[in-house]
Protein backbone atom coordinates (compact mmCIF):
# COMPACT_ATOMS: atom_id res chain seq x y z
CA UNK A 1 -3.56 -40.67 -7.40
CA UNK A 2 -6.93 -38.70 -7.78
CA UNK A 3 -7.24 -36.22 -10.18
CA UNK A 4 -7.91 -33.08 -8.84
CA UNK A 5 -11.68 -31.69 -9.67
CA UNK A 6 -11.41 -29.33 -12.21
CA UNK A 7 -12.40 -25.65 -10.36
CA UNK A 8 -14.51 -22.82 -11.95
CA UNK A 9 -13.32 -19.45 -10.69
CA UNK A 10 -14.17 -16.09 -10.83
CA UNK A 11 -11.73 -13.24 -11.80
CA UNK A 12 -13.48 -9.54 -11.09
CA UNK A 13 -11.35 -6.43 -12.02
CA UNK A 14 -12.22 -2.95 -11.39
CA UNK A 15 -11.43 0.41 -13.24
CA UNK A 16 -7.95 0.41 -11.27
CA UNK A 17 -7.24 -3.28 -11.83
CA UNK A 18 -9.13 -4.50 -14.67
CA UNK A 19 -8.91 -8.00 -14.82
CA UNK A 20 -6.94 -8.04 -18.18
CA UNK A 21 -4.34 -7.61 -15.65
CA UNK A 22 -4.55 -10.77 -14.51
CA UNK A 23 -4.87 -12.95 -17.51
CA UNK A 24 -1.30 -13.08 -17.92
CA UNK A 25 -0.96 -14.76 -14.03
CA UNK A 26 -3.94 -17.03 -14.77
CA UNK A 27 -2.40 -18.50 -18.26
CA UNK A 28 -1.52 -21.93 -16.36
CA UNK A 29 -4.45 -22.32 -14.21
CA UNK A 30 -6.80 -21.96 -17.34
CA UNK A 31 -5.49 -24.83 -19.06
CA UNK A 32 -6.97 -27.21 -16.45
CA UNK A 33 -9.82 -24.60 -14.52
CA UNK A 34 -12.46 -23.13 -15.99
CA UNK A 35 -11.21 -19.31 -15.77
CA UNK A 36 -13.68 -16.85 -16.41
CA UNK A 37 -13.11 -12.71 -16.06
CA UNK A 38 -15.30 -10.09 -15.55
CA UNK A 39 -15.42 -6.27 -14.43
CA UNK A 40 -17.31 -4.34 -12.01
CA UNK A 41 -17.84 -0.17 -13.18
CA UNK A 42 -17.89 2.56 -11.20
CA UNK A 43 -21.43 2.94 -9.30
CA UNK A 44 -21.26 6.59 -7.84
CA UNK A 45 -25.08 5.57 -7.04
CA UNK A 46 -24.62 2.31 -5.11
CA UNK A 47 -25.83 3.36 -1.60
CA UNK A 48 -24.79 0.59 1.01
CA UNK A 49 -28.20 -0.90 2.85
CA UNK A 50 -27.44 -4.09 4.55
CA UNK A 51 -25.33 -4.52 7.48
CA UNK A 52 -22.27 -6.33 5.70
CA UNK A 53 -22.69 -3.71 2.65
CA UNK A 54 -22.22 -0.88 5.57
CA UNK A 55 -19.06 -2.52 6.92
CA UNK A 56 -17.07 -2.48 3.35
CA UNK A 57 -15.03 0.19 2.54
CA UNK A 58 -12.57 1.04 -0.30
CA UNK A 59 -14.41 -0.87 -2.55
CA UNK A 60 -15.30 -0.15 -6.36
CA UNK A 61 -18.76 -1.41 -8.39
CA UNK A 62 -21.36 -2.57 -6.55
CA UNK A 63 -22.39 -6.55 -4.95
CA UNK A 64 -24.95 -6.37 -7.07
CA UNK A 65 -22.44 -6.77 -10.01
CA UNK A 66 -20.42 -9.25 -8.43
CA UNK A 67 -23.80 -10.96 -8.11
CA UNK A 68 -24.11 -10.77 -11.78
CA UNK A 69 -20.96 -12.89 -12.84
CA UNK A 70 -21.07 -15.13 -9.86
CA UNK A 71 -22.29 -19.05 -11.37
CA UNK A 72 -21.68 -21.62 -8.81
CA UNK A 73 -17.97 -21.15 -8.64
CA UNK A 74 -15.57 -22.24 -6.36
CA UNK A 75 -12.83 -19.21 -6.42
CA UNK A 76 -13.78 -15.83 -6.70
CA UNK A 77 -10.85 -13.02 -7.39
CA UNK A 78 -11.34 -9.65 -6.80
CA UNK A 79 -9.21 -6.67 -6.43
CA UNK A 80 -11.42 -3.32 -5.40
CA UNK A 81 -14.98 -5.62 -5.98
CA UNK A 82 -17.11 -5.87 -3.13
CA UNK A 83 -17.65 -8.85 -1.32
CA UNK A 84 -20.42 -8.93 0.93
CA UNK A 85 -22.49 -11.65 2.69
CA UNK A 86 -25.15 -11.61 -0.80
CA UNK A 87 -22.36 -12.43 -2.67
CA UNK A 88 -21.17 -15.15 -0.47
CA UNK A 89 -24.59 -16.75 -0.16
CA UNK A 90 -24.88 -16.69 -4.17
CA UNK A 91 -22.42 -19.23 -4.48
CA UNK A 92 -22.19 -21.91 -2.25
CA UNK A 93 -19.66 -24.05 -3.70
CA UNK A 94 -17.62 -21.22 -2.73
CA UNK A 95 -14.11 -22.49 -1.14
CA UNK A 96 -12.03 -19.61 -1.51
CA UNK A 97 -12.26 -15.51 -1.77
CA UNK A 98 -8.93 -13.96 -3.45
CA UNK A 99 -8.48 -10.50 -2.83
CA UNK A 100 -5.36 -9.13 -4.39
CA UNK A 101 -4.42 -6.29 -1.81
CA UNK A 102 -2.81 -5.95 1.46
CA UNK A 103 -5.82 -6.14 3.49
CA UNK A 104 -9.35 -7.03 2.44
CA UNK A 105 -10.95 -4.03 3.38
CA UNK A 106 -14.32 -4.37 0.31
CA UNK A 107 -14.44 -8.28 1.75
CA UNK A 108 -17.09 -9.34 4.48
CA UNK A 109 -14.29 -11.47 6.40
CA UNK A 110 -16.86 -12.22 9.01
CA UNK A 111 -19.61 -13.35 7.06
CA UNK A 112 -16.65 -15.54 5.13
CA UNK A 113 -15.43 -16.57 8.34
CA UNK A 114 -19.11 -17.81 9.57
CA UNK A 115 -19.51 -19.90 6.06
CA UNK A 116 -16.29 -21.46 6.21
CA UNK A 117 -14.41 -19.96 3.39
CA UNK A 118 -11.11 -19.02 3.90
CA UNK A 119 -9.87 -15.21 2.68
CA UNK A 120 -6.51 -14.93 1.31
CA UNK A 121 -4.73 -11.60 0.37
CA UNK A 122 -1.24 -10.70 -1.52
CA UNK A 123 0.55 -9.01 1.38
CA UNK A 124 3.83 -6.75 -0.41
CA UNK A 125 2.47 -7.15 -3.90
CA UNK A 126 3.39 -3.38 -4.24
CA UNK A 127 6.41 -2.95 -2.48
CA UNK A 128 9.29 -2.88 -4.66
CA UNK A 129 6.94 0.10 -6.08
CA UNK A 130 6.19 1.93 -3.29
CA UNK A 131 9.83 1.45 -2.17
CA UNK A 132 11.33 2.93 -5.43
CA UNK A 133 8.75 5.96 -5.29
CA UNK A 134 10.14 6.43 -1.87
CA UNK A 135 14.06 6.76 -2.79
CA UNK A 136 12.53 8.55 -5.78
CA UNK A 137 11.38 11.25 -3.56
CA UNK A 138 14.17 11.68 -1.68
CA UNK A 139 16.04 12.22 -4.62
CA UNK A 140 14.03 14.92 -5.51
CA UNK A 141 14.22 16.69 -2.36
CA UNK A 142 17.76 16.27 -1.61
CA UNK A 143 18.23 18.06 -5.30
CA UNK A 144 15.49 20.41 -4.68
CA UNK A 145 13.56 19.14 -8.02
CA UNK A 146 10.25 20.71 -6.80
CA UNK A 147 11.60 23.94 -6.57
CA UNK A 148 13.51 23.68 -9.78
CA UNK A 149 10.53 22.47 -11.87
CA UNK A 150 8.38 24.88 -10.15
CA UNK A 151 10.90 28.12 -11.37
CA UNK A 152 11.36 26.31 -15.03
CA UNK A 153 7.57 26.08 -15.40
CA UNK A 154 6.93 29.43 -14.36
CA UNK A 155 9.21 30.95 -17.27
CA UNK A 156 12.56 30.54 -15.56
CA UNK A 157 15.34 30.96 -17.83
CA UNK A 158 17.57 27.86 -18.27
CA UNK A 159 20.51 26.72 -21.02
CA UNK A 160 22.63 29.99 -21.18
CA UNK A 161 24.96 29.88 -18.71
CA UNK A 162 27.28 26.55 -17.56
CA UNK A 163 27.06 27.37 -13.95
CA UNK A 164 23.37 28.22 -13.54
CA UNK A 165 23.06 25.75 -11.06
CA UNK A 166 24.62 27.37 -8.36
CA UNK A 167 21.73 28.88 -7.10
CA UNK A 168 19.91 25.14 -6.85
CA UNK A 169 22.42 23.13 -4.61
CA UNK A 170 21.43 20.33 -2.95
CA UNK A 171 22.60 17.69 -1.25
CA UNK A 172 23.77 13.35 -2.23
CA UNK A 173 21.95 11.09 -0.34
CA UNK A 174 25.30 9.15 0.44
CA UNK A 175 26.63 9.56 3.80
CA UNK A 176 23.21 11.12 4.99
CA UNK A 177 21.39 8.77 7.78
CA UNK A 178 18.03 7.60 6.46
CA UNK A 179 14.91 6.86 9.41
CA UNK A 180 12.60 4.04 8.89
CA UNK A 181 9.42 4.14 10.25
CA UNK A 182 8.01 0.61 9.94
CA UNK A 183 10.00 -2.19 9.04
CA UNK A 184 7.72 -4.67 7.01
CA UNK A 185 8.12 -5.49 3.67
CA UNK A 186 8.43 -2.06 1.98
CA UNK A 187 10.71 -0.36 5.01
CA UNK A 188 13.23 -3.14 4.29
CA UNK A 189 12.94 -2.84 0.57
CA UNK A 190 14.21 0.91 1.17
CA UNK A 191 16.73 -0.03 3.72
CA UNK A 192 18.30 -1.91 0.76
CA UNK A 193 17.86 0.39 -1.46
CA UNK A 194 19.02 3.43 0.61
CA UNK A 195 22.30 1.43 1.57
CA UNK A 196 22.92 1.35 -1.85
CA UNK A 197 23.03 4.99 -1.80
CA UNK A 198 25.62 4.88 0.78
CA UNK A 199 23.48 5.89 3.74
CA UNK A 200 23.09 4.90 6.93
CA UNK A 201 20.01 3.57 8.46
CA UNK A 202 18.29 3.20 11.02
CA UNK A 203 14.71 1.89 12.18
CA UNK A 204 11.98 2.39 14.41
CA UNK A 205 9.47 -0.92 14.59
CA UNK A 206 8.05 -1.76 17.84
CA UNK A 207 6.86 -5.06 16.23
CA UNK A 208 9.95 -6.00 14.78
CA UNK A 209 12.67 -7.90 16.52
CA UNK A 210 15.85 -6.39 16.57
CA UNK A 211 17.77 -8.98 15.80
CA UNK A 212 15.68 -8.84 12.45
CA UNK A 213 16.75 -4.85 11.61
CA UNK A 214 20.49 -5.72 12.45
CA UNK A 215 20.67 -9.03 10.14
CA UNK A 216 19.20 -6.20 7.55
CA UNK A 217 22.75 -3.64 8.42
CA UNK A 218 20.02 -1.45 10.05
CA UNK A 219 20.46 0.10 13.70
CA UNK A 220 17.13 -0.32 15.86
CA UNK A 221 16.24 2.80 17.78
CA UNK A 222 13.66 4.29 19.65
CA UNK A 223 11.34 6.97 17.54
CA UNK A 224 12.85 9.90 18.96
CA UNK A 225 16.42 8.97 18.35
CA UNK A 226 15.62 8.26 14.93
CA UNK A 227 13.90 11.25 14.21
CA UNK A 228 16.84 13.31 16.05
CA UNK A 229 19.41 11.65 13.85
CA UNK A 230 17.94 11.07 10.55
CA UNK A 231 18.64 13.46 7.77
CA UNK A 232 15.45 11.78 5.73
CA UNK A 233 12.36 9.97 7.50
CA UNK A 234 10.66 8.10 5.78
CA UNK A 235 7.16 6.17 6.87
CA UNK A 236 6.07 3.02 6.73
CA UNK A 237 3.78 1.55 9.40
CA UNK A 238 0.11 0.21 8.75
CA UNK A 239 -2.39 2.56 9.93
CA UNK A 240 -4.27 2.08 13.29
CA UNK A 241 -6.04 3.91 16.15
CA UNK A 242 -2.79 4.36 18.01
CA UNK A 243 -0.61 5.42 15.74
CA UNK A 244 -3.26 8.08 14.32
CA UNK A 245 -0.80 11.67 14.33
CA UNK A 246 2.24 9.33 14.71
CA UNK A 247 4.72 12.62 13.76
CA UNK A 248 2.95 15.72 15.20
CA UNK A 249 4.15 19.14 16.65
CA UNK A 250 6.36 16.94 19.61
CA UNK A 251 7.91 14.51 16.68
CA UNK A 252 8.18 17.56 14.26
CA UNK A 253 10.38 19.57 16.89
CA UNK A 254 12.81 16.42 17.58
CA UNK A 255 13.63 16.03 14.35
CA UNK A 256 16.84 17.49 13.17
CA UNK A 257 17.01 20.78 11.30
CA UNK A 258 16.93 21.14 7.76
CA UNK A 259 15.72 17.46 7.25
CA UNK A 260 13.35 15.78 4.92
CA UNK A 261 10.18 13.83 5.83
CA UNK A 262 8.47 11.23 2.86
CA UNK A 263 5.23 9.73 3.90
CA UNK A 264 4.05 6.70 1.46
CA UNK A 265 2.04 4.79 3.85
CA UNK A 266 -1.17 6.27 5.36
CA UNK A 267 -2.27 9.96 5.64
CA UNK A 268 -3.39 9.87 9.47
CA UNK A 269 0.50 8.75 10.46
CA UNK A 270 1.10 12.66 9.93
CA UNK A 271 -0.45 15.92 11.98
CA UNK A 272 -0.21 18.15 8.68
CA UNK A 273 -0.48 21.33 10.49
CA UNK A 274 2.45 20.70 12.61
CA UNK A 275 4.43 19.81 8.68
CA UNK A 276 3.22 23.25 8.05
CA UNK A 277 4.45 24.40 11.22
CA UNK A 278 7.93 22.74 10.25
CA UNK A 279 7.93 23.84 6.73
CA UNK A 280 7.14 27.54 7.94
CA UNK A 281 10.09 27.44 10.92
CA UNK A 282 12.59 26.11 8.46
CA UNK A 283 12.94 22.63 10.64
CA UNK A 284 11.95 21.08 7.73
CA UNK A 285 13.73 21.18 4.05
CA UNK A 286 11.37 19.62 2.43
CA UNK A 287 8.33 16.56 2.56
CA UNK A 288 7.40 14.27 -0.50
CA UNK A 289 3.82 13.02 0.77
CA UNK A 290 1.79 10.02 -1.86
CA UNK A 291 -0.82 10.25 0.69
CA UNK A 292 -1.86 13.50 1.76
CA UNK A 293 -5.71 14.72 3.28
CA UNK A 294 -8.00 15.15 0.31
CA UNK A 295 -7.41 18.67 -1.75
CA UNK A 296 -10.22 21.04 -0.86
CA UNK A 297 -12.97 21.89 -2.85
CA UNK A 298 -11.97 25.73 -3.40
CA UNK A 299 -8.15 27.16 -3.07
CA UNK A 300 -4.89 25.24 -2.84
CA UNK A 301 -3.88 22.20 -0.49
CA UNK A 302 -2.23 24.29 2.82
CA UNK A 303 1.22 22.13 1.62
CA UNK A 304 1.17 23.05 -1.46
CA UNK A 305 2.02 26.87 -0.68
CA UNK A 306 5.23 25.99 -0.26
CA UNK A 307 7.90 25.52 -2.78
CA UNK A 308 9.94 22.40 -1.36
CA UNK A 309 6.69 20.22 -0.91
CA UNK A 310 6.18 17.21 -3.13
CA UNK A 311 2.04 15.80 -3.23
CA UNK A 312 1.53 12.88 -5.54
CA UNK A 313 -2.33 10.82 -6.37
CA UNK A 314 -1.52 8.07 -4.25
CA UNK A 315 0.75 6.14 -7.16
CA UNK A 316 2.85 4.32 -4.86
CA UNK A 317 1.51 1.01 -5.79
CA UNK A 318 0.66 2.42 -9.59
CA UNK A 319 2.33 0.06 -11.54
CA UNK A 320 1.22 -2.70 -13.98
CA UNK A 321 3.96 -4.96 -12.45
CA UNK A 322 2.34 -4.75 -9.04
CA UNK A 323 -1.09 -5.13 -10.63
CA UNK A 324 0.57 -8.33 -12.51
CA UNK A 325 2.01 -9.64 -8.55
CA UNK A 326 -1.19 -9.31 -6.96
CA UNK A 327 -2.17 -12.07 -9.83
CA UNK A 328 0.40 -14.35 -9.42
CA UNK A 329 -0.44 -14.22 -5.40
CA UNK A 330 -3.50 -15.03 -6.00
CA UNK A 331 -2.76 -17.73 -8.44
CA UNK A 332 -0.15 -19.44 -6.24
CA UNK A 333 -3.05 -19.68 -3.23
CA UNK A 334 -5.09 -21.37 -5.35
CA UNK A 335 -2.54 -23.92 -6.91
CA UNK A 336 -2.16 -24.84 -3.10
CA UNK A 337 -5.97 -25.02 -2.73
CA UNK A 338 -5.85 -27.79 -6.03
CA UNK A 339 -3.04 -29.40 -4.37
CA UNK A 340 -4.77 -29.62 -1.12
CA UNK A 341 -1.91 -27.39 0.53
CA UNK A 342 -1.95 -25.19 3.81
CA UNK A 343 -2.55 -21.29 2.42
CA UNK A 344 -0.17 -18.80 3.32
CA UNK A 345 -1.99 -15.67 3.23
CA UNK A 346 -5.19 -16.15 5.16
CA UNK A 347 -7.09 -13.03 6.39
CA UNK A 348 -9.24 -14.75 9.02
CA UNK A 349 -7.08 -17.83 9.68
CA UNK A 350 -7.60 -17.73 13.53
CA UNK A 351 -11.31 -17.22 13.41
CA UNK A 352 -11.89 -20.26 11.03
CA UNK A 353 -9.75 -22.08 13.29
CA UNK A 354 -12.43 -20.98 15.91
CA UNK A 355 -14.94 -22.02 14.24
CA UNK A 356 -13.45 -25.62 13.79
CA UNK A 357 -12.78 -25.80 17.14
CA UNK A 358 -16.02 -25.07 18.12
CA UNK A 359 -17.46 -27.43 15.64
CA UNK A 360 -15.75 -30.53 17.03
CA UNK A 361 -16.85 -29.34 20.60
């Protein structure tokens, strides 16, 4: 049997995943591949010129410092990096682009696509995190923690009397129905963990068979039943043009009084003014947001003037165990590569079957 060629690849980190992250992952793959890592830096300056530059987005550094590490290798790993057609055309013994994130937003799949290199990402790498932060929220609403921090921090008094928590009841999650929006692989990590809890769920995926949700001891339902019987809602569908203001003033008023809403997913699933609308009517008890519109330059965040509402930085996948999955991910795709083994994760599978296709025509 032939012994596989011995690959050079290309680990970039960023400021949010530095690539010490990785090295861990990459142990095994080092002792027969030349593994070599290297960091982009924030480049507040970098203005975007060329066409496949202009089409990146959520991307940290610059190409220009992807160009700078790139040596006629075969793999190149990136997290945030950018990845544009330059960089693809700097290294043509290029086989595979790893980007360790759900979708590979800073990567030029196109121009990838057009040279024959396949694009793999880590689907779920952060969902038993965002999950977690999503029961964790609905902890804290159900036990009205914001509004109990909120009066300790502002000189509240506290220790001197056994039965000062009467004014701060709340409310057990068990035996309170739980709505999932999206049921990919965070909305069933919370389905598990919510039954846990003792509550019932049920889920809202168009996408998902039903069969699927009941084999999970979930009840499928249309959105508007779940939003009428759900005590929490909770959201987690990918982001697209038709599911921009996904819960606005129509969803808002459906939902049953005196529940809680927790977005973790995507800003644009939620009309905020009609949460404000909710919060101010009393429909709503509460909302836990990780994602929220960006904080304005002067004055407070319209959500944030009221005393039940939880806003985090976006720290749903904030953890150095996700951070570590992403790595292994990445590291499994390319021990398939060595082996000469179909990928699993491949971002433009269908277009570079096109463009065999078209090639043998």
């Amino acid at each position: 049997m032939a012994t596989p060629r011995r690959l050079r690849i290309l680990v970039v980190g960023d400021s949010y995943c530095p690539s010490s992250a990785f090295r861990a992952a990459f142990e095994g793959l080092a002792a027969d591949h030349a593994v070599t890592f290297a960091d982009v830096t924030d480049e507040p300056g970098f203005v975007p010129g060329t066409p496949s530059e202009l089409g990146l987005k959520e991307y940290m550094g610059s190409p220009a410092q992807v160009l700078a590490a790139l040596d006629d290798h075969d793999v190149l790993v990136v997290q945030g990096a950018p990845v544009s057609a330059a960089v693809l055309d700097a290294a043509p013994a290029l086989r595979l682009v790893c980007c360790a994130r759900g979708g590979p937003v800073n990567v030029d799949v196109a121009a990838a696509t057009a040279r024959g290199i396949p694009v793999v990402t880590t689907p779920g790498k952060n969902a038993d995190a965002v999950a977690e932060l999503s029961i964790a929220f609905m902890v804290m609403l159900a036990r009205r923690l914001p509004e109990v921090i909120r009066y300790v921090e502002s000189g509240g008094e506290f220790g001197h009397d056994n039965y000062e928590g009467a004014h701060w009841f709340g409310h057990d999650l068990a035996g309170h129905t739980l709505g999932i929006v999206g049921f990919g692989q965070i909305g069933r990590r919370v389905a598990t963990r919510a039954s846990a809890f003792g509550m019932p769920v049920v889920v809202f995926d168009p996408f998902v068979d039903p069969a699927t949700i009941i084999a999970a001891e979930a009840e499928p339902v249309g959105l508007d039943e779940l939003l009428e019987r759900s005590d929490f809602v909770t959201l987690h569908a990918r982001a697209t043009a038709d599911n921009r203001g996904l819960i606005g003033p129509a969803q808002v008023a459906r939902m049953k009084p005196g529940s809680y809403l927790v977005n973790t997913a995507r800003d644009t699933l939620v009309d905020e003014a009609a949460i404000v609308a909710g919060l101010e009517s009393g429909r709503l008890a509460g909302v836990a947001f990780d994602v929220a519109s960006p904080s304005p330059a002067t004055g407070r965040h319209p959500l944030l003037a009221f005393p039940n509402v939880v806003i985090a930085t976006h720290i749903g996948g904030a953890t150095f165990e996700t951070l570590h999955h992403g790595g292994e991910m990445a590291v499994a795709e390319i021990e398939r590569l060595v082996a000469g083994e179909p990928l699993v994760n491949v971002a433009n599978r269908d277009g570079l079957a096109a463009r065999r296709t078209g090639s043998a025509a």
